[in-house]
C-alpha atoms as a PDB file:
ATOM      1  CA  UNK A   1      17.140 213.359  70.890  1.00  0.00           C
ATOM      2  CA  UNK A   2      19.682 210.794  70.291  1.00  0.00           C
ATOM      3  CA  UNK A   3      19.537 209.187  66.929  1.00  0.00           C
ATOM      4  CA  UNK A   4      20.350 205.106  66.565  1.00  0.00           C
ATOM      5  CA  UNK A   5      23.353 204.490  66.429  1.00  0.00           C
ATOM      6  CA  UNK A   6      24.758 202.416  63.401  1.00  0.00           C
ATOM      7  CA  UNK A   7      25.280 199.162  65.275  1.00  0.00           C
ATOM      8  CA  UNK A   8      21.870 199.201  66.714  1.00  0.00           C
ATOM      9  CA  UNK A   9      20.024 199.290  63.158  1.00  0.00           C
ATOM     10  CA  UNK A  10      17.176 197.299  62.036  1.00  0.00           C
ATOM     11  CA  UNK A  11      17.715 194.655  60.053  1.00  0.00           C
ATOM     12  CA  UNK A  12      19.353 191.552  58.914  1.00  0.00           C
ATOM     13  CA  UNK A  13      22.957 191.713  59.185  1.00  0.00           C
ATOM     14  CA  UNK A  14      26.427 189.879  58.370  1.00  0.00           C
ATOM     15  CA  UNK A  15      29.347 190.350  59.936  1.00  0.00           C
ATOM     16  CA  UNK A  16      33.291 189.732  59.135  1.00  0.00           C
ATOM     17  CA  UNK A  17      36.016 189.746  61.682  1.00  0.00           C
ATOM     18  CA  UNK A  18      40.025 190.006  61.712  1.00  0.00           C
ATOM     19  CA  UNK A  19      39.783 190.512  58.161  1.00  0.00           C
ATOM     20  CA  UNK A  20      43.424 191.141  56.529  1.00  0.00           C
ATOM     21  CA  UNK A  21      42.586 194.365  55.628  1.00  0.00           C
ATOM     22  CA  UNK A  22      42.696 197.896  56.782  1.00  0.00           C
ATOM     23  CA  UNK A  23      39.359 199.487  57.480  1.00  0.00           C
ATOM     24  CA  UNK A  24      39.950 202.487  55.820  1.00  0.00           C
ATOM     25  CA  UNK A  25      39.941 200.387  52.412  1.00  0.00           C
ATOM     26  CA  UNK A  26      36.689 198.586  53.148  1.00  0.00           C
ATOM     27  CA  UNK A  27      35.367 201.685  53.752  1.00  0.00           C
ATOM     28  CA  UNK A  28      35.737 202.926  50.337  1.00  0.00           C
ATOM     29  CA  UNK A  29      34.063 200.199  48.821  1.00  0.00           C
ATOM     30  CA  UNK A  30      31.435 199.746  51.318  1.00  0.00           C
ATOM     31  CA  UNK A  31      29.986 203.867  50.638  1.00  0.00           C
ATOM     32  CA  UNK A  32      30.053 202.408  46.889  1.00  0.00           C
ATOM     33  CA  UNK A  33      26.929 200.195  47.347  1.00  0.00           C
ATOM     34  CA  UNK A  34      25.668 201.959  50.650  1.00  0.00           C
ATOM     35  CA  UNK A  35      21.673 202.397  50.378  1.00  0.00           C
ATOM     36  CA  UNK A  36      21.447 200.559  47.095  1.00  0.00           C
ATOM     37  CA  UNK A  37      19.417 197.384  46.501  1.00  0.00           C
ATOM     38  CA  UNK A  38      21.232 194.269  46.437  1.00  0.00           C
ATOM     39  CA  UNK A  39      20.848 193.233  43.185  1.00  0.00           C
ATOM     40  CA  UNK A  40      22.402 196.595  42.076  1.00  0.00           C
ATOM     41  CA  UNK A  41      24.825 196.569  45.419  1.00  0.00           C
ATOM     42  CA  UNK A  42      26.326 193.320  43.701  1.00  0.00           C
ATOM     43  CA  UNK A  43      26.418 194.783  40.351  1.00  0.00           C
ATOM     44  CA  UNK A  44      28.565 197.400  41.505  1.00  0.00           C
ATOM     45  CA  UNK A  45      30.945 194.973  43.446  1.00  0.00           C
ATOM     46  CA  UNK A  46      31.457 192.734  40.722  1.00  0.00           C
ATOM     47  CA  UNK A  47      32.922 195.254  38.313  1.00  0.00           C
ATOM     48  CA  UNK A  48      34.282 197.435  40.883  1.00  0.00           C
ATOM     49  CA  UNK A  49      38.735 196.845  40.591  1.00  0.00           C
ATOM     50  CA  UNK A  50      39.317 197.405  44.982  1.00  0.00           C
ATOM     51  CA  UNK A  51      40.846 193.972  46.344  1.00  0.00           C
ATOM     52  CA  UNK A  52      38.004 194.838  49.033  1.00  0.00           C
ATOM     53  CA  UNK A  53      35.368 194.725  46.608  1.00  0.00           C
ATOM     54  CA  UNK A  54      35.648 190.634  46.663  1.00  0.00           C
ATOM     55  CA  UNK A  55      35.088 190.430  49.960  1.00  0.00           C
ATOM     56  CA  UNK A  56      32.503 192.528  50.432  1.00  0.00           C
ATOM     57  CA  UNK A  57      30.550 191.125  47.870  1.00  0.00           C
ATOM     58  CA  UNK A  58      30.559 187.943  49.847  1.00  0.00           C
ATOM     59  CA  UNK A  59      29.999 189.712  52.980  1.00  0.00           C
ATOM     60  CA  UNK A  60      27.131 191.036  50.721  1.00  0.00           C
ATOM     61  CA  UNK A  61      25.635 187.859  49.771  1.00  0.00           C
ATOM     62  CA  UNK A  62      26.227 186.264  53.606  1.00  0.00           C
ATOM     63  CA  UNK A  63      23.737 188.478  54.571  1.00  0.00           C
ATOM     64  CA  UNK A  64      21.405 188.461  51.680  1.00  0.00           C
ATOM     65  CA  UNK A  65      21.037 184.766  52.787  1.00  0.00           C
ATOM     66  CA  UNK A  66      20.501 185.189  56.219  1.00  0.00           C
ATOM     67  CA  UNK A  67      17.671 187.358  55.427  1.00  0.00           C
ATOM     68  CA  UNK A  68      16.150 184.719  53.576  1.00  0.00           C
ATOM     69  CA  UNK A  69      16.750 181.904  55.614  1.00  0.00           C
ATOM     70  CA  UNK A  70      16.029 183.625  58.958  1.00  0.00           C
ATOM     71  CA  UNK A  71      14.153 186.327  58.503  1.00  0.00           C
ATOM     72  CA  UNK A  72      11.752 184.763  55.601  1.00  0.00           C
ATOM     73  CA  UNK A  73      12.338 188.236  53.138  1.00  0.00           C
ATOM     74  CA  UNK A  74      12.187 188.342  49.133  1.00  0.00           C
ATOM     75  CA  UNK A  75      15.559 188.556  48.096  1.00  0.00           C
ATOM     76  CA  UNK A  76      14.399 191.252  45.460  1.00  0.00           C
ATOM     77  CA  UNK A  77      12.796 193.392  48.238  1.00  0.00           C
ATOM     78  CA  UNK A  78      16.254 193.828  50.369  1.00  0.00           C
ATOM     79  CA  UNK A  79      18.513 197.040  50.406  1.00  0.00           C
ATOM     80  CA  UNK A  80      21.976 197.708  52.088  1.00  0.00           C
ATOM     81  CA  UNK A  81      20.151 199.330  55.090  1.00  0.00           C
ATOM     82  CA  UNK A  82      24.052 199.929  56.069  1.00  0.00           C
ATOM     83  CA  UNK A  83      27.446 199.033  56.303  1.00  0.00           C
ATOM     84  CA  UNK A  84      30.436 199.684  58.307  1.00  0.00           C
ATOM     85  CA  UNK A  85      34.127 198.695  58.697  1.00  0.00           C
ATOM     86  CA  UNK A  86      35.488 198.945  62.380  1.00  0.00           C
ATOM     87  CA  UNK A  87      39.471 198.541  63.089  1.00  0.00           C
ATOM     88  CA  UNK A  88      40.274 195.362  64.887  1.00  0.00           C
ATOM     89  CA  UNK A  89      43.935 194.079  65.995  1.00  0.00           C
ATOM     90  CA  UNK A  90      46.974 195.104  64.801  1.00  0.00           C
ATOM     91  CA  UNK A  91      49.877 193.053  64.099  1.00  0.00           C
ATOM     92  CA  UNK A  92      53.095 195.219  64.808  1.00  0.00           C
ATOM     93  CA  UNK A  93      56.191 193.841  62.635  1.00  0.00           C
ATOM     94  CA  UNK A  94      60.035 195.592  62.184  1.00  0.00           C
ATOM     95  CA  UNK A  95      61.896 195.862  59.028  1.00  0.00           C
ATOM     96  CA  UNK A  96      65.429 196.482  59.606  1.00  0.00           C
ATOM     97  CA  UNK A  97      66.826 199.648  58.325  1.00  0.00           C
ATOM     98  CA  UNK A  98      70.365 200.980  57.942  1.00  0.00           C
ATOM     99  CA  UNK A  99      73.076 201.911  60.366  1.00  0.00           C
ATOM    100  CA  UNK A 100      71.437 199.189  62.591  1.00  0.00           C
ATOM    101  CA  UNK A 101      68.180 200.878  62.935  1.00  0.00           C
ATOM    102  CA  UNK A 102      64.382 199.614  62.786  1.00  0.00           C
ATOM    103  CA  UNK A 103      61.385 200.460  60.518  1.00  0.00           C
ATOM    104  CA  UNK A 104      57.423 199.794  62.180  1.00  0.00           C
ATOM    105  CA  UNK A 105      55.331 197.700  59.894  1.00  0.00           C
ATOM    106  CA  UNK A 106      51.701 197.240  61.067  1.00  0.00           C
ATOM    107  CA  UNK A 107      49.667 194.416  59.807  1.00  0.00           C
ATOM    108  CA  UNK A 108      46.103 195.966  59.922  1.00  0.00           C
ATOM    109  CA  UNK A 109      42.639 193.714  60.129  1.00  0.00           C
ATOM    110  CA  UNK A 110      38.985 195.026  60.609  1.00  0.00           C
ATOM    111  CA  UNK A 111      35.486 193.850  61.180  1.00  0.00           C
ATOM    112  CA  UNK A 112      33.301 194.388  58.828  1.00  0.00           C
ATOM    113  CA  UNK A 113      29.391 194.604  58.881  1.00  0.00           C
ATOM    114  CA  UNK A 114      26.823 194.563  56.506  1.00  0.00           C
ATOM    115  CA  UNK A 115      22.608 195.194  57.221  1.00  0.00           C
ATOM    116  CA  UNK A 116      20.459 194.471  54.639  1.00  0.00           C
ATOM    117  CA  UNK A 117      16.324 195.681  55.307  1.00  0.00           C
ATOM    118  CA  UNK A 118      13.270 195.410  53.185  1.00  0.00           C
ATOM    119  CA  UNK A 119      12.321 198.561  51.349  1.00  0.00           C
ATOM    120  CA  UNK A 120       9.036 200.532  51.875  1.00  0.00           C
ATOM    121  CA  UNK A 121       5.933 199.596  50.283  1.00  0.00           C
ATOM    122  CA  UNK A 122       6.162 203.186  48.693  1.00  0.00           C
ATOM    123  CA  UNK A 123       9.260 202.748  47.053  1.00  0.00           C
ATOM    124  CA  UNK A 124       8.351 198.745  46.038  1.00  0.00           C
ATOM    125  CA  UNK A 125       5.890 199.985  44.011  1.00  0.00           C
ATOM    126  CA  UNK A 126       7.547 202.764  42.451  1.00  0.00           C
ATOM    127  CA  UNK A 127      10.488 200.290  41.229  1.00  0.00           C
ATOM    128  CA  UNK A 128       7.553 197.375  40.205  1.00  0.00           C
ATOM    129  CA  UNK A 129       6.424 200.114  38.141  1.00  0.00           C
ATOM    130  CA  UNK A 130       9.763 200.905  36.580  1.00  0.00           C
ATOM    131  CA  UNK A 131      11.059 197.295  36.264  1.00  0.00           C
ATOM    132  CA  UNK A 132       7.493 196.526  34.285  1.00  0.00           C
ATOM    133  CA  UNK A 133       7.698 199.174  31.654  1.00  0.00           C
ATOM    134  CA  UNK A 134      11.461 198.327  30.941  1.00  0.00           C
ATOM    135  CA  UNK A 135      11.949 195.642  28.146  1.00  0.00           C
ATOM    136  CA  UNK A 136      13.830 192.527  29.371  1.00  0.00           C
ATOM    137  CA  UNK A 137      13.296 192.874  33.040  1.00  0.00           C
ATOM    138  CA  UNK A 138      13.148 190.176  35.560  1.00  0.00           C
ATOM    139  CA  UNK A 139       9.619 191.691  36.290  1.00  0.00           C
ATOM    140  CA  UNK A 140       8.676 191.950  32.764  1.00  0.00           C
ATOM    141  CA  UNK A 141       9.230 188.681  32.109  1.00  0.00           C
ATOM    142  CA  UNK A 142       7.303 187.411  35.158  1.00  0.00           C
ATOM    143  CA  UNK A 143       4.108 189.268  34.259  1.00  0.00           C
ATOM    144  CA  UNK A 144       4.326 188.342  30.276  1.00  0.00           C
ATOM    145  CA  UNK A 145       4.941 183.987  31.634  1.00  0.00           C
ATOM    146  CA  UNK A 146       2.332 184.529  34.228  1.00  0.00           C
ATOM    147  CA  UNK A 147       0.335 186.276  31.767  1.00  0.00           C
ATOM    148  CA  UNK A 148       1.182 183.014  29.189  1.00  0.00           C
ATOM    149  CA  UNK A 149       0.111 180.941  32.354  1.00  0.00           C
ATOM    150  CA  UNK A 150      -3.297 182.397  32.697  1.00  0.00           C
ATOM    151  CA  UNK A 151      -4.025 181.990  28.948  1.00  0.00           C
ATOM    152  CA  UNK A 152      -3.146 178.365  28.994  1.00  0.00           C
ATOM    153  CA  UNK A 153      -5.638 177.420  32.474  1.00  0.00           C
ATOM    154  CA  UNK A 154      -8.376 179.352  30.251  1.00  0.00           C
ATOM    155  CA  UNK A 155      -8.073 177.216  27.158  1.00  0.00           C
ATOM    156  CA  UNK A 156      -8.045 174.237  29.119  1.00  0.00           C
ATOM    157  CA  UNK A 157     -10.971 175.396  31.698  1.00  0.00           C
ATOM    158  CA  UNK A 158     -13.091 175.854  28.147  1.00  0.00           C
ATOM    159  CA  UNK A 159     -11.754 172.371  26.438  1.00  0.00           C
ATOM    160  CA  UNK A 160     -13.120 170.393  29.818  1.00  0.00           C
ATOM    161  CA  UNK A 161     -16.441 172.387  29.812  1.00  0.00           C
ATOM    162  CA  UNK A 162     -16.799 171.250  25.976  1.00  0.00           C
ATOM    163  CA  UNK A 163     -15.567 167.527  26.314  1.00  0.00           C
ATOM    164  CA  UNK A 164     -17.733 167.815  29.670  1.00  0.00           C
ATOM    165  CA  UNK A 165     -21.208 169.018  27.340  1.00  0.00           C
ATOM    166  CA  UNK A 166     -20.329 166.755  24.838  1.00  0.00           C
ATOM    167  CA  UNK A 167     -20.284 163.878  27.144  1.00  0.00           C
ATOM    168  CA  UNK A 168     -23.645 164.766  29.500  1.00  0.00           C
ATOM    169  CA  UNK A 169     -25.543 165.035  26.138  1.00  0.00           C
ATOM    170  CA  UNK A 170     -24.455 161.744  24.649  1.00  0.00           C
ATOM    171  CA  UNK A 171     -26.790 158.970  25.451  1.00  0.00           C
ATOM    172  CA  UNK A 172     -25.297 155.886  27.384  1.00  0.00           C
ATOM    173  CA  UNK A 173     -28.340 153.496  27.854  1.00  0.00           C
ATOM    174  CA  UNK A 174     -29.779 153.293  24.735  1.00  0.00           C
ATOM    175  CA  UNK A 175     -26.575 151.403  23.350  1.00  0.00           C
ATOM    176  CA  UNK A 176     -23.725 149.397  24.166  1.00  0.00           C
ATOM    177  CA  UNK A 177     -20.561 152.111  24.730  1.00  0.00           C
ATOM    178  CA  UNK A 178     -17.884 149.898  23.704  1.00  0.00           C
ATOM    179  CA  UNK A 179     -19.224 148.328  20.529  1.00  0.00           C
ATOM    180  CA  UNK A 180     -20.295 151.857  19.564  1.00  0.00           C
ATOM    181  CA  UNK A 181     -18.855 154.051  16.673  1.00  0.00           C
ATOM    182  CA  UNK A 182     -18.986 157.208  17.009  1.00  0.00           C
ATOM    183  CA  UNK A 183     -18.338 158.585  13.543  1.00  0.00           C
ATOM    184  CA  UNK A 184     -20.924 156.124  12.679  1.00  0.00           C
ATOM    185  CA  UNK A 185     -24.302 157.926  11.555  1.00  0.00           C
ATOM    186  CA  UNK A 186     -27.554 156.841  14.218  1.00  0.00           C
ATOM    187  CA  UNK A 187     -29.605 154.142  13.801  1.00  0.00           C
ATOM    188  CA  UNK A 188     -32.735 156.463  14.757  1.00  0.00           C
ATOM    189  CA  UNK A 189     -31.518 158.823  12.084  1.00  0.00           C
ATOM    190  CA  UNK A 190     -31.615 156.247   9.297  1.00  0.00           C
ATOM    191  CA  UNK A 191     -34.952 154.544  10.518  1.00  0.00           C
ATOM    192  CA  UNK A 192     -37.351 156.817   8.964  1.00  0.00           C
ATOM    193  CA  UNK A 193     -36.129 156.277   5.252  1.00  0.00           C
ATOM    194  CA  UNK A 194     -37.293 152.394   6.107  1.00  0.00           C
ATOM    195  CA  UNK A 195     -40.046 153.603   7.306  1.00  0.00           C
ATOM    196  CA  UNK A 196     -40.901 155.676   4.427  1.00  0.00           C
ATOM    197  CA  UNK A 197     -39.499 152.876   1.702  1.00  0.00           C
ATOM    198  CA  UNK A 198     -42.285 150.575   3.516  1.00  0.00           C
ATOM    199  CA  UNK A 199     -44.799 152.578   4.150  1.00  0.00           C
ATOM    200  CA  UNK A 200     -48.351 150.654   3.489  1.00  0.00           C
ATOM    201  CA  UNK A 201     -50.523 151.666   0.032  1.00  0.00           C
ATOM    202  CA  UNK A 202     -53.253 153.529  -0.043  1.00  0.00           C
ATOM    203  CA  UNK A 203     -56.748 152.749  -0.610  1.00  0.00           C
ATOM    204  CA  UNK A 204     -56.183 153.997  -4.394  1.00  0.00           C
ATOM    205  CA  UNK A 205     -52.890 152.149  -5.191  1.00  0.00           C
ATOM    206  CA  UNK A 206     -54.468 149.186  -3.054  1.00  0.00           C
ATOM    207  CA  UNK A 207     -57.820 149.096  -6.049  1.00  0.00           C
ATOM    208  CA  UNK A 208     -55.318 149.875  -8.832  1.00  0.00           C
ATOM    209  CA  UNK A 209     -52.880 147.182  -8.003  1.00  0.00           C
ATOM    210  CA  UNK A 210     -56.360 144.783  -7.494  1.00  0.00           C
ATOM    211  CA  UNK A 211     -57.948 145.644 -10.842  1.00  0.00           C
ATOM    212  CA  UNK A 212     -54.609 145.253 -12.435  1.00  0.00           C
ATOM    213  CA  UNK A 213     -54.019 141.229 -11.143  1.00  0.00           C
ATOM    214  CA  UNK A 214     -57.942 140.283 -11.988  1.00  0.00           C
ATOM    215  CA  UNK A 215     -57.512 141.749 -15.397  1.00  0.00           C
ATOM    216  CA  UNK A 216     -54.354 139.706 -16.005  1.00  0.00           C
ATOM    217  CA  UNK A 217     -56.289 136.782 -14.538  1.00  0.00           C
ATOM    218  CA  UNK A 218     -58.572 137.024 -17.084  1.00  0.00           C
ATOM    219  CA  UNK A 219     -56.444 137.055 -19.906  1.00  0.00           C
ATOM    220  CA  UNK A 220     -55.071 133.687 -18.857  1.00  0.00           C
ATOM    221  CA  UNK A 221     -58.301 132.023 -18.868  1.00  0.00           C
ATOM    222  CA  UNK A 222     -59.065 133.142 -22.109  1.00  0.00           C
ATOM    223  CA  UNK A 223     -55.810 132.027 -23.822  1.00  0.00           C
ATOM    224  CA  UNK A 224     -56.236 129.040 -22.034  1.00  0.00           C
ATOM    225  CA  UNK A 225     -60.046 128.501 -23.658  1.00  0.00           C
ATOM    226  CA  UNK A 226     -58.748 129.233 -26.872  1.00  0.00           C
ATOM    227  CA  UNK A 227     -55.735 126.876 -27.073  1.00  0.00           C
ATOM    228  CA  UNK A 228     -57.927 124.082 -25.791  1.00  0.00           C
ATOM    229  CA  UNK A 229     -59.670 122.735 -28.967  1.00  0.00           C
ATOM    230  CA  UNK A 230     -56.565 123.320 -30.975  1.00  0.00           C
ATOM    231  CA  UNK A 231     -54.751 121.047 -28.878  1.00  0.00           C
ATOM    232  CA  UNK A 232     -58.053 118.604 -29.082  1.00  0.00           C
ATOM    233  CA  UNK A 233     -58.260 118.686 -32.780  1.00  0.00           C
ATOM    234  CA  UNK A 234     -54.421 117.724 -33.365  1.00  0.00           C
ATOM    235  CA  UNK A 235     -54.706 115.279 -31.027  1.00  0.00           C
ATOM    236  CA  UNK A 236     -57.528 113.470 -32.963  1.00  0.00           C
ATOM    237  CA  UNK A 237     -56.343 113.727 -36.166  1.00  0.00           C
ATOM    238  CA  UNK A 238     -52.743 112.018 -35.025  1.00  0.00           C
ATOM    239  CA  UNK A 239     -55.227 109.234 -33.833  1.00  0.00           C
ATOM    240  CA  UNK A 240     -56.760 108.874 -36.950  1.00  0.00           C
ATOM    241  CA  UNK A 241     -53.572 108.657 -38.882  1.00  0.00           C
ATOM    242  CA  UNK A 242     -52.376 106.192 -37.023  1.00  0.00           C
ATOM    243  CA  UNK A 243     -54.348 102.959 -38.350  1.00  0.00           C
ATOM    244  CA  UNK A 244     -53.556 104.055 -41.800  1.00  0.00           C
ATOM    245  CA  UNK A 245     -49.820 104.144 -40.944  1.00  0.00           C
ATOM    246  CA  UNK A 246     -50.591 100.510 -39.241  1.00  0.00           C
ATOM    247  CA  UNK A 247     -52.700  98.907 -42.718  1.00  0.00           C
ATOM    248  CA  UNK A 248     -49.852 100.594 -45.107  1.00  0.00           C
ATOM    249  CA  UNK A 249     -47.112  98.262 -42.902  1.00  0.00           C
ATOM    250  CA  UNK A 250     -49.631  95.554 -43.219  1.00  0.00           C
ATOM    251  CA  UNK A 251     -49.888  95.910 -46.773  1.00  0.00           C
ATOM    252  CA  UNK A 252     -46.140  96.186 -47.812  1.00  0.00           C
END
């Protein structure tokens, strides 16, 4: 059985040609990140001190993008499926020597290609699992702000449903809404102390109260009876003292 060959892989792919440097350099940087995920593919690039590692990296990235663009993948999802270097043309320059003689200098370029895949669903969820227990993660801190995000839409779901009650029980036609004060106390609350402060007598304070007005009738009347002849009296003696008054001028 004849197994795929390396060009013929699945995948989303990148590729860099007549680059100014000899394959078998690339090479050693590109078995560096081979079968890593990116994220940890570029880590290793960007600390790595090969002149090759810069390219690659950006070789890396190319095709990281091209994934996502093309192919519609999760950037977080992708792994260096594989990556090659193949010899392309060489430049064939002479240095001169001594005693008239040549040296061969060859200016060597490659192609370079990079194939970036999704992982399994196996091993997704084996690294989900590892990136959420590890403090500081990316994933971590996804599920603790999505986990903030879900508390927030609860408290807010309750908060309507309360204003929402609050509102449906308030009565709107029984008063004017825009005159009306709500931290006001009710009219209907306040009505029966009115109602109790005027409440009508009954039949026993109604005969009380009765008796009490004839009884202070009657001691009117009788005041009034016994003032009358003193007032009679004084007036008939000031009549009576009057002619003498008159017969004393007369007489003087």
């Amino acid at each position: 059985m004849t197994a795929t060959k390396t060009n013929e892989r699945p995948g989303t792919r990148a590729v860099l040609h007549h680059e100014g440097v000899s394959a078998s350099k690339v090479r050693a940087v590109l078995g560096l990140i081979r079968g890593l995920d990116v994220r940890t593919a570029d880590e290793v690039l960007r600390y790595s001190e090969r002149g090759a590692a810069v390219i690659v990296r950006k070789l890396l990235a190319s095709a990281v993008a091209n994934a996502a663009a093309n192919d519609s993948l999760d950037s977080e999802e992708l792994y260096v499926a594989t990556a090659y270097a193949d010899e392309a043309k060489t430049l064939r320059r002479f240095r001169p020597r001594a005693r008239g003689r040549a040296a061969r200098i060859r200016k060597r370029s490659c192609h370079v290609t990079i194939i970036v895949a999704r992982m399994s669903e196996a091993e997704l969820t084996r690294r989900r699992a590892k990136d959420a227990i590890r403090p500081g993660s990316r994933a971590a801190r996804v599920a603790a702000q999505q986990a903030t995000d879900t508390r927030r839409r609860r408290r807010r779901s309750r908060q309507a449903e309360t204003t929402t009650h609050d509102h449906d029980d308030h009565d709107h036609d029984g008063h004017d809404h825009d005159g009306h004060d709500h931290d006001e106390p009710d009219q209907d609350t306040a009505a029966p102390e009115e109602t109790d402060a005027e409440a009508p007598l009954s039949q026993e304070e109604t005969a009380s109260s009765s008796e009490g007005a004839s009884g202070h009738a009657r001691d009117e009347a009788e005041e009034a009876v016994s003032d009358g002849p003193q007032e009679a009296d004084s007036e008939e003696t000031a009549e009576k003292n009057e002619p003498k008054a008159k017969t004393g001028e007369e007489e003087a």
